[in-house]
PDB file of N, CA and C in Angstrom:
ATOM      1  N   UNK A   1     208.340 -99.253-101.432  1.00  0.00           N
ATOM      2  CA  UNK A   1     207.428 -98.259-101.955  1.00  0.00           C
ATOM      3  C   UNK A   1     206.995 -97.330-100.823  1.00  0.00           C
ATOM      4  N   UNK A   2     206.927 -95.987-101.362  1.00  0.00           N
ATOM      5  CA  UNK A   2     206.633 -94.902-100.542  1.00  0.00           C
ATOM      6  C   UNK A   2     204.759 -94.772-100.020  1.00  0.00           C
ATOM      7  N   UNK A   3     204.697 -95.003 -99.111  1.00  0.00           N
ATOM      8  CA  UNK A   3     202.840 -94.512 -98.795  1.00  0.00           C
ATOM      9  C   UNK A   3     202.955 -93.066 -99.068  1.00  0.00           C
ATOM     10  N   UNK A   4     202.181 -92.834 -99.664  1.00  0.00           N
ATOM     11  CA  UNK A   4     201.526 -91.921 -99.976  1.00  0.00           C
ATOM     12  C   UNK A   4     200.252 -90.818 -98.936  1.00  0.00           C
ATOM     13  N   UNK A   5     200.710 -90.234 -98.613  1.00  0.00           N
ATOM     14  CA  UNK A   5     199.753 -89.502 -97.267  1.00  0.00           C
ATOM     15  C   UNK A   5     198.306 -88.573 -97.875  1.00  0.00           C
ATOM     16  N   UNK A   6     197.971 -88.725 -98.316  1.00  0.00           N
ATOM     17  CA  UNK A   6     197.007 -87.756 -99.579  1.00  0.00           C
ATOM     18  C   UNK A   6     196.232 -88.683-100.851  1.00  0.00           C
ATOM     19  N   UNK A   7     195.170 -87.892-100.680  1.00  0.00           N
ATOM     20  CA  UNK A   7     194.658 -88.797-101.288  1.00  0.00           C
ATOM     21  C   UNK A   7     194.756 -88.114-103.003  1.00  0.00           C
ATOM     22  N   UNK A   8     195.016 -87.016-103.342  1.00  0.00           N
ATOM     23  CA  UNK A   8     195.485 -86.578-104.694  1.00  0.00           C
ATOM     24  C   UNK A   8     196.932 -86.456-105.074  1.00  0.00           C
ATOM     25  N   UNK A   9     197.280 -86.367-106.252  1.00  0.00           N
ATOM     26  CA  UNK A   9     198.785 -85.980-106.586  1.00  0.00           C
ATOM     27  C   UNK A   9     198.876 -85.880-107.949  1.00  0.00           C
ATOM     28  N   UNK A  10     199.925 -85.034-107.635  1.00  0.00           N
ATOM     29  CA  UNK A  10     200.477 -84.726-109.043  1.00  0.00           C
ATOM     30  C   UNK A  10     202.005 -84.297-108.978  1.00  0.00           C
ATOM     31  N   UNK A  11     202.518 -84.638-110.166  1.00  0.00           N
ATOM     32  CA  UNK A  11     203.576 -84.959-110.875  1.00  0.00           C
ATOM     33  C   UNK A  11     204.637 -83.496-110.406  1.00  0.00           C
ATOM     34  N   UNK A  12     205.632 -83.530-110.058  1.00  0.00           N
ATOM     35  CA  UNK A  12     206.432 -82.531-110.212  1.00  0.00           C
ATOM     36  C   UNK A  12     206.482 -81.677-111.525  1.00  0.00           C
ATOM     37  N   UNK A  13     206.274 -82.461-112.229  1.00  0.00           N
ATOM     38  CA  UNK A  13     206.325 -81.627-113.895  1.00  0.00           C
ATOM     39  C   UNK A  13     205.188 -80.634-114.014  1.00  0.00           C
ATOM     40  N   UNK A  14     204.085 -81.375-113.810  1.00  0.00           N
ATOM     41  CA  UNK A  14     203.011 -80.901-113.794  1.00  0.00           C
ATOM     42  C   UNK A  14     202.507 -79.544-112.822  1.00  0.00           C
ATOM     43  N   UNK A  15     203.585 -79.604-111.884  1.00  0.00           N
ATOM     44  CA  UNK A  15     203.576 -78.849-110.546  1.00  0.00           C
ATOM     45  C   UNK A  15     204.210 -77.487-110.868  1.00  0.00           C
ATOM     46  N   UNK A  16     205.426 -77.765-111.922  1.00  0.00           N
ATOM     47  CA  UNK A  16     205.878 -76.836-112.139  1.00  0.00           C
ATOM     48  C   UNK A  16     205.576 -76.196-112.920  1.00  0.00           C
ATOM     49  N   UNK A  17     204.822 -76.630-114.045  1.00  0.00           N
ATOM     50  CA  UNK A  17     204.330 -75.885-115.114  1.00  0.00           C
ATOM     51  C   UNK A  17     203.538 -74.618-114.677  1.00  0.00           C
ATOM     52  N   UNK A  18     202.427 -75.498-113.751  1.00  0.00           N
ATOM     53  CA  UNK A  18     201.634 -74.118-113.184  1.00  0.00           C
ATOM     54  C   UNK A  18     201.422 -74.429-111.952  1.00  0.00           C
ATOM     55  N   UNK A  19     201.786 -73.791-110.917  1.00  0.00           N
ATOM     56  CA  UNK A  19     201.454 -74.665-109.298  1.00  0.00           C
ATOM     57  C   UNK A  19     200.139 -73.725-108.781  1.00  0.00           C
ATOM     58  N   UNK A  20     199.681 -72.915-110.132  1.00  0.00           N
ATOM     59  CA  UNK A  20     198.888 -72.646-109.159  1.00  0.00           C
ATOM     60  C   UNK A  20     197.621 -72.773-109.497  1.00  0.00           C
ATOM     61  N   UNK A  21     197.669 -73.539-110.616  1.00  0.00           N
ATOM     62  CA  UNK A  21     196.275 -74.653-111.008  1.00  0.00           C
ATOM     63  C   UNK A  21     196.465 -75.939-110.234  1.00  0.00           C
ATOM     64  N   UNK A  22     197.588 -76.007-109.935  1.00  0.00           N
ATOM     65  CA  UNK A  22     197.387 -77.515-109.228  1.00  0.00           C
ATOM     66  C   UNK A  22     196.668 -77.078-107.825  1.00  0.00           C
ATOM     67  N   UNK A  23     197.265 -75.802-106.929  1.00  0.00           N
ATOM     68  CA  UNK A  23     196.499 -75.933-105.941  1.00  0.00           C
ATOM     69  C   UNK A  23     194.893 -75.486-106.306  1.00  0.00           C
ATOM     70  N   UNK A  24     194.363 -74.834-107.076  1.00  0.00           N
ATOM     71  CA  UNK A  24     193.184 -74.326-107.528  1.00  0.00           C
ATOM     72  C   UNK A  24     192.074 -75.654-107.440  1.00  0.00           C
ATOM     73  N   UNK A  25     192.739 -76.741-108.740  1.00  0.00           N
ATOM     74  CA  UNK A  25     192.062 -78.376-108.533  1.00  0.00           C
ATOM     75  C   UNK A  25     191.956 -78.537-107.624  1.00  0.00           C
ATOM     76  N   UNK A  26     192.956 -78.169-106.707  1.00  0.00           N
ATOM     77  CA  UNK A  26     192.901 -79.351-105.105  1.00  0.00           C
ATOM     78  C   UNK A  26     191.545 -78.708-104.357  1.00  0.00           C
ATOM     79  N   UNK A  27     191.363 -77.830-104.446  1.00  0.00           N
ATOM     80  CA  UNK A  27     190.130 -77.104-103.930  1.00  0.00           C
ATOM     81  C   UNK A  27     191.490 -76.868-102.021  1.00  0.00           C
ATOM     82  N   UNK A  28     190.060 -77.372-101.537  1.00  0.00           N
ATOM     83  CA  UNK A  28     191.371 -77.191 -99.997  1.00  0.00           C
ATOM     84  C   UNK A  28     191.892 -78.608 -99.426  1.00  0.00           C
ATOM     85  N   UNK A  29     191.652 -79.489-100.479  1.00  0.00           N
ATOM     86  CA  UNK A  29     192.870 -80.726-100.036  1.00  0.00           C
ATOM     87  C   UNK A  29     194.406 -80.881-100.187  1.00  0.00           C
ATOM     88  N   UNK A  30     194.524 -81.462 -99.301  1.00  0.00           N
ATOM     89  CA  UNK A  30     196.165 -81.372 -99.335  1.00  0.00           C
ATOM     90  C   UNK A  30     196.213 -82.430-100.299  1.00  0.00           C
ATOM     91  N   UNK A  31     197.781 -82.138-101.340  1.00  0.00           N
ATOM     92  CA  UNK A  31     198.030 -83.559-101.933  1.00  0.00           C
ATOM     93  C   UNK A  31     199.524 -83.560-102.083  1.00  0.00           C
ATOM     94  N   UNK A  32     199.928 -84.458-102.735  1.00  0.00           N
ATOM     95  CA  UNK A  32     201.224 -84.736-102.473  1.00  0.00           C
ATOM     96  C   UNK A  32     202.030 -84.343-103.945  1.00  0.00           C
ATOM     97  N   UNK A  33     203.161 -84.465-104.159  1.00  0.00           N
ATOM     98  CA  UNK A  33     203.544 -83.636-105.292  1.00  0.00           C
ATOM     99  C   UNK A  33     205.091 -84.895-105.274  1.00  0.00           C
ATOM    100  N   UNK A  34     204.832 -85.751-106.842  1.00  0.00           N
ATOM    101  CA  UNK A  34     205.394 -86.887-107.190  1.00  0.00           C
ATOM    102  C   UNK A  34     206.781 -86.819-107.856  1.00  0.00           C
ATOM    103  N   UNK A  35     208.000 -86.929-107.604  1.00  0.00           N
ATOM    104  CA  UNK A  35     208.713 -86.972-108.390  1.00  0.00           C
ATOM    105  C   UNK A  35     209.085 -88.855-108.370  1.00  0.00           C
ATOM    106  N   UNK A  36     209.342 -89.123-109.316  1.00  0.00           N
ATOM    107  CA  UNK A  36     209.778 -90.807-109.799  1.00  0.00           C
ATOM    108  C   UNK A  36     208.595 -91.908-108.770  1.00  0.00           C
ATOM    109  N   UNK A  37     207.290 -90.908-109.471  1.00  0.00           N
ATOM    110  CA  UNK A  37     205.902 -91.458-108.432  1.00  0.00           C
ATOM    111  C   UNK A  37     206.301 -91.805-106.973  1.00  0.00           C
ATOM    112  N   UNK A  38     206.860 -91.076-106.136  1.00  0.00           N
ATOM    113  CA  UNK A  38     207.484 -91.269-104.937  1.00  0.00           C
ATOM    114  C   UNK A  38     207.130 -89.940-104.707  1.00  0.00           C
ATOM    115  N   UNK A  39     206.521 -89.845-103.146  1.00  0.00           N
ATOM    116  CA  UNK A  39     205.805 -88.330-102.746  1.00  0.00           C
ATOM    117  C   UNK A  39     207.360 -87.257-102.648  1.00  0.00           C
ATOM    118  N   UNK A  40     207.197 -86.467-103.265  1.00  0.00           N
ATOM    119  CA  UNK A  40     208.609 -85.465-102.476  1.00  0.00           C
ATOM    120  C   UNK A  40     208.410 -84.409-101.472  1.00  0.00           C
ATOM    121  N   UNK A  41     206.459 -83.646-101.524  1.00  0.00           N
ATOM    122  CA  UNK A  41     206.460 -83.007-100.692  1.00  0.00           C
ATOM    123  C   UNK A  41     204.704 -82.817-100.461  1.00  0.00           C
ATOM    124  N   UNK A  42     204.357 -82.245 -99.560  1.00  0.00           N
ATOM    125  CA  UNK A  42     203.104 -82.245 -99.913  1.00  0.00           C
ATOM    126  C   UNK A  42     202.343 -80.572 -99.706  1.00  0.00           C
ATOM    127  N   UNK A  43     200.979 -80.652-100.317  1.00  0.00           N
ATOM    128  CA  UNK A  43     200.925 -79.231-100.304  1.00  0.00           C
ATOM    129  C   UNK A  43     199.506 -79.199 -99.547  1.00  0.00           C
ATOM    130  N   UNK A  44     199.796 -77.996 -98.740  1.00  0.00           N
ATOM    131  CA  UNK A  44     198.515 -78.143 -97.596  1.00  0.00           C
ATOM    132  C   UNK A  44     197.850 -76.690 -97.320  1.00  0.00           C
ATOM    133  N   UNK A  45     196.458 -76.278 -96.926  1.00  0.00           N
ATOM    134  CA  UNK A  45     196.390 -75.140 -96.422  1.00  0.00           C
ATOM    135  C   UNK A  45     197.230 -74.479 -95.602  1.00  0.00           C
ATOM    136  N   UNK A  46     196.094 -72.871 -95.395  1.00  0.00           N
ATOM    137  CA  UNK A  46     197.312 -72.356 -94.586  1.00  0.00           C
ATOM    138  C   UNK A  46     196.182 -72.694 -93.044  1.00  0.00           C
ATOM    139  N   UNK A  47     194.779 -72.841 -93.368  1.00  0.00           N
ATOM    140  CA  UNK A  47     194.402 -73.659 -92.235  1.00  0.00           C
ATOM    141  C   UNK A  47     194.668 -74.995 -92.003  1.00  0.00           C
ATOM    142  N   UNK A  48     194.721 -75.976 -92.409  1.00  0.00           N
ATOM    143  CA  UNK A  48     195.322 -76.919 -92.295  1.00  0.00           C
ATOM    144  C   UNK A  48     196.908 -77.038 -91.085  1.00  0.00           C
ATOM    145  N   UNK A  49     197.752 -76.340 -91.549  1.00  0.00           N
ATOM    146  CA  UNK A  49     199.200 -76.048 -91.418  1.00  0.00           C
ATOM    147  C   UNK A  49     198.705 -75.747 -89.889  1.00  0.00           C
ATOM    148  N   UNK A  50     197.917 -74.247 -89.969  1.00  0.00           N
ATOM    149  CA  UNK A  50     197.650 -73.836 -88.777  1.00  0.00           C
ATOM    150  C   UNK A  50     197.080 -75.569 -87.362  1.00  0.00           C
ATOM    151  N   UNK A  51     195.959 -75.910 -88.181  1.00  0.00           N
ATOM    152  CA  UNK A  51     195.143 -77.027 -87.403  1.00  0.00           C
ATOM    153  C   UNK A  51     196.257 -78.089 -86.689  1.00  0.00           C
ATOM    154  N   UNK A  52     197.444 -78.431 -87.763  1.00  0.00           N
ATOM    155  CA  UNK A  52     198.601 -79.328 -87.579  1.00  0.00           C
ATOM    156  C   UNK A  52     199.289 -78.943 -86.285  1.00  0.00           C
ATOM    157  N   UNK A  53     199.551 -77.294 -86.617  1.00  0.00           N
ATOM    158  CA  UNK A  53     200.292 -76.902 -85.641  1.00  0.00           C
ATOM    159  C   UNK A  53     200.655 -76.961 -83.702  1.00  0.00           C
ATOM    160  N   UNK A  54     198.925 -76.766 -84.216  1.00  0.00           N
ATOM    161  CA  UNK A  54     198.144 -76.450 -82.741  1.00  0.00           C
ATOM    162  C   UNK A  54     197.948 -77.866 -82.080  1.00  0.00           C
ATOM    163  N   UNK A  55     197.939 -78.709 -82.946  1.00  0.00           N
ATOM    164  CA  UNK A  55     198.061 -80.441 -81.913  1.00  0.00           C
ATOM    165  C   UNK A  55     199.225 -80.736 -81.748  1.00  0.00           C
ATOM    166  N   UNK A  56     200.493 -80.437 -82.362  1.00  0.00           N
ATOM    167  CA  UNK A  56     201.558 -80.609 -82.015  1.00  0.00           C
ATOM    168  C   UNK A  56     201.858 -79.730 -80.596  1.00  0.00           C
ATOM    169  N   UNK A  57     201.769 -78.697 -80.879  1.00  0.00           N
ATOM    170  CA  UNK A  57     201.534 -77.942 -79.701  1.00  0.00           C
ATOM    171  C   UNK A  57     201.054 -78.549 -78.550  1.00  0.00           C
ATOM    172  N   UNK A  58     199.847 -78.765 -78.671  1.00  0.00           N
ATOM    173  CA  UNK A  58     199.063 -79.670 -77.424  1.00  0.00           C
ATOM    174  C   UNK A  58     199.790 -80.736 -77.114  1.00  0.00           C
ATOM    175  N   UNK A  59     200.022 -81.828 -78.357  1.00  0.00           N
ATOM    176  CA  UNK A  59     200.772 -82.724 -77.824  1.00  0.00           C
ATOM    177  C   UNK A  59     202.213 -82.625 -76.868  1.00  0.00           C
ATOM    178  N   UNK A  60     202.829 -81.371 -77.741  1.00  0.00           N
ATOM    179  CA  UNK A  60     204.114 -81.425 -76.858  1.00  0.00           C
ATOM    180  C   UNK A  60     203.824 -80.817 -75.277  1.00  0.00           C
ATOM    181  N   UNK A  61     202.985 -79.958 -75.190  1.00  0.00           N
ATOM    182  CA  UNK A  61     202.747 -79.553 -73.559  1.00  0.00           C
ATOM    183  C   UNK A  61     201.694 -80.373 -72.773  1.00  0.00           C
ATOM    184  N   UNK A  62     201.097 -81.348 -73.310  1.00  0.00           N
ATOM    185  CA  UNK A  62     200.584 -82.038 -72.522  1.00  0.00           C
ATOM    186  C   UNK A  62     200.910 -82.679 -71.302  1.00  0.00           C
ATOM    187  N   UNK A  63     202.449 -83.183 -71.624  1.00  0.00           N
ATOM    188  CA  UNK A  63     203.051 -83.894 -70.185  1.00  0.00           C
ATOM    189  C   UNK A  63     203.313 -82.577 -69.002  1.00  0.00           C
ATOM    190  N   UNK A  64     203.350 -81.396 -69.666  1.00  0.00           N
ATOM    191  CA  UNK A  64     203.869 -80.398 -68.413  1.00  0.00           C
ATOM    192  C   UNK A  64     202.594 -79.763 -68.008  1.00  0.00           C
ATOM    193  N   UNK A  65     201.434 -80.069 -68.670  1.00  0.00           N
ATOM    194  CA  UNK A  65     200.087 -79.620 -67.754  1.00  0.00           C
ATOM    195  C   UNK A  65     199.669 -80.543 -66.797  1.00  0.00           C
ATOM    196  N   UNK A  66     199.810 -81.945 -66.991  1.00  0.00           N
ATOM    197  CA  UNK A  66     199.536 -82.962 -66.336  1.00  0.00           C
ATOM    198  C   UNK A  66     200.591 -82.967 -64.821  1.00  0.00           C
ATOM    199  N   UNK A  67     201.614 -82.651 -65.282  1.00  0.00           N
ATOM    200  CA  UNK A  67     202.176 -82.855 -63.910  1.00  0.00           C
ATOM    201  C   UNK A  67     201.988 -81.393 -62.891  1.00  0.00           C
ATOM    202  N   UNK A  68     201.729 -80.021 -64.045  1.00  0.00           N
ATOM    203  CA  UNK A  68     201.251 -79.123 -62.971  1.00  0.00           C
ATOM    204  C   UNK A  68     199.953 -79.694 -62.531  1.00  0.00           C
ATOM    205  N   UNK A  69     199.459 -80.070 -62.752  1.00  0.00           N
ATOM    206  CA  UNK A  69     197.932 -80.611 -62.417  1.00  0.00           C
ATOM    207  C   UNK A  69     197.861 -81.442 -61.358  1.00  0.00           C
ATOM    208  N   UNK A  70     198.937 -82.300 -61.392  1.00  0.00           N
ATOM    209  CA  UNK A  70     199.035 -83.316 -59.812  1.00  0.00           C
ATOM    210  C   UNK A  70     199.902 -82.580 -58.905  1.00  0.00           C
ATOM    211  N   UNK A  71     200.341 -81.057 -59.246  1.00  0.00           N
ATOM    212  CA  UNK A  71     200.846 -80.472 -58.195  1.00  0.00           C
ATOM    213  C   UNK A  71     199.627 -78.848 -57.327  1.00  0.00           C
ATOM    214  N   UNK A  72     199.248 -79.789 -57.926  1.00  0.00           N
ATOM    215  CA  UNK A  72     197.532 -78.585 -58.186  1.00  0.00           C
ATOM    216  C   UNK A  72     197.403 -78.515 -56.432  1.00  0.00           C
ATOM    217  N   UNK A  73     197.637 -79.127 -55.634  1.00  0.00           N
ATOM    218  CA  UNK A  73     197.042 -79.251 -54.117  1.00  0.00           C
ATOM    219  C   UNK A  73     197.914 -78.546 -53.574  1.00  0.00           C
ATOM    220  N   UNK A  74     199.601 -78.354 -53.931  1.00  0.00           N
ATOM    221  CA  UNK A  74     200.248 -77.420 -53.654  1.00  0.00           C
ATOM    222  C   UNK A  74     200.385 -75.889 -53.637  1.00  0.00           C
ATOM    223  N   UNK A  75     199.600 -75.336 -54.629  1.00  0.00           N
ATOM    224  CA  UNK A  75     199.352 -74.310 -55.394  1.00  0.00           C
ATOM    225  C   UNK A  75     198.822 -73.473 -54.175  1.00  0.00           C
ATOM    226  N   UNK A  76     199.516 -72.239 -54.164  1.00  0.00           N
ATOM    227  CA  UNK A  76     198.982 -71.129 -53.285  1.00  0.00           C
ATOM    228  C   UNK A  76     198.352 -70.147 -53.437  1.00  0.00           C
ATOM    229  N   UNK A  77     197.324 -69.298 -53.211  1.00  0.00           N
ATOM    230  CA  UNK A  77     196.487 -68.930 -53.504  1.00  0.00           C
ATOM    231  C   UNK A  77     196.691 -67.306 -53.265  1.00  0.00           C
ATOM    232  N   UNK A  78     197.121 -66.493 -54.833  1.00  0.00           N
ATOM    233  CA  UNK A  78     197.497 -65.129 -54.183  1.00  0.00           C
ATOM    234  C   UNK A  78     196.444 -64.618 -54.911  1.00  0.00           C
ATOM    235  N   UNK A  79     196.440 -63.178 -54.476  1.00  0.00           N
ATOM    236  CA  UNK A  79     195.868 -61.779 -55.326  1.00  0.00           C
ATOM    237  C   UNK A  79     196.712 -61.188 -56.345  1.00  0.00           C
ATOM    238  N   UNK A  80     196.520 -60.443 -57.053  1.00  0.00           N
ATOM    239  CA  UNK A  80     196.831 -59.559 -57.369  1.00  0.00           C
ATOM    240  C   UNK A  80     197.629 -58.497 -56.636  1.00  0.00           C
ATOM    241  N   UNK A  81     197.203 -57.640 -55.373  1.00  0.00           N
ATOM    242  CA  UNK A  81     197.394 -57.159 -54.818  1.00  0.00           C
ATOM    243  C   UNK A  81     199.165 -57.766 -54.378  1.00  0.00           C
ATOM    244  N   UNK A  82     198.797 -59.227 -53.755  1.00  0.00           N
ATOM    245  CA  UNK A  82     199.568 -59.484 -53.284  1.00  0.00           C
ATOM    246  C   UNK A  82     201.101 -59.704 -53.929  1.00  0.00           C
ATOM    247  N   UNK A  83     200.893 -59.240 -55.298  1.00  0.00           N
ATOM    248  CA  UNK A  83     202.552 -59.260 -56.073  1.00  0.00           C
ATOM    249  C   UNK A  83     202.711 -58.320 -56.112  1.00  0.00           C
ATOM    250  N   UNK A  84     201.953 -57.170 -56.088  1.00  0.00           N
ATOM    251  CA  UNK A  84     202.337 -55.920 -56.112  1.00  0.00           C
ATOM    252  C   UNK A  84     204.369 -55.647 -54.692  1.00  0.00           C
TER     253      UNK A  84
END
């Protein structure tokens, strides 16, 4: 059996009839959208999506701030001027 990530759902049938009462109900929760009561996809803000995005983000550059960070004592100290 499939977990279910959401705490609402509804039926593919139901999804298709009108998808845009289903998102209307949801208010701004995400829920999942059932075919053979098995999740097939789920439906989420466009803040949400955004919020998701931005920790993946973080997560994936986290290891390359950390190691600029222990190279932090190396780091040389220019102006502006001085790229000119």
């Amino acid at each position: 059996m499939d977990t279910i990530l959401a705490s609402l759902t509804t039926s593919i049938s139901n999804f298709k009839k009108n998808p845009s009462a289903a998102i209307k109900n949801a208010g701004k929760r995400p829920f999942a959208v059932l075919v053979n009561n098995r999740p097939s996809f789920y439906v989420i803000t466009p803040e949400l999506y955004e919020t998701l995005t931005e920790l993946l983000f973080d997560a994936e550059i986290e290891p390359t701030v950390r190691k600029r960070l222990n190279r932090l004592d190396k780091a040389v100290s220019l102006s502006i001027e001085d790229l000119k």
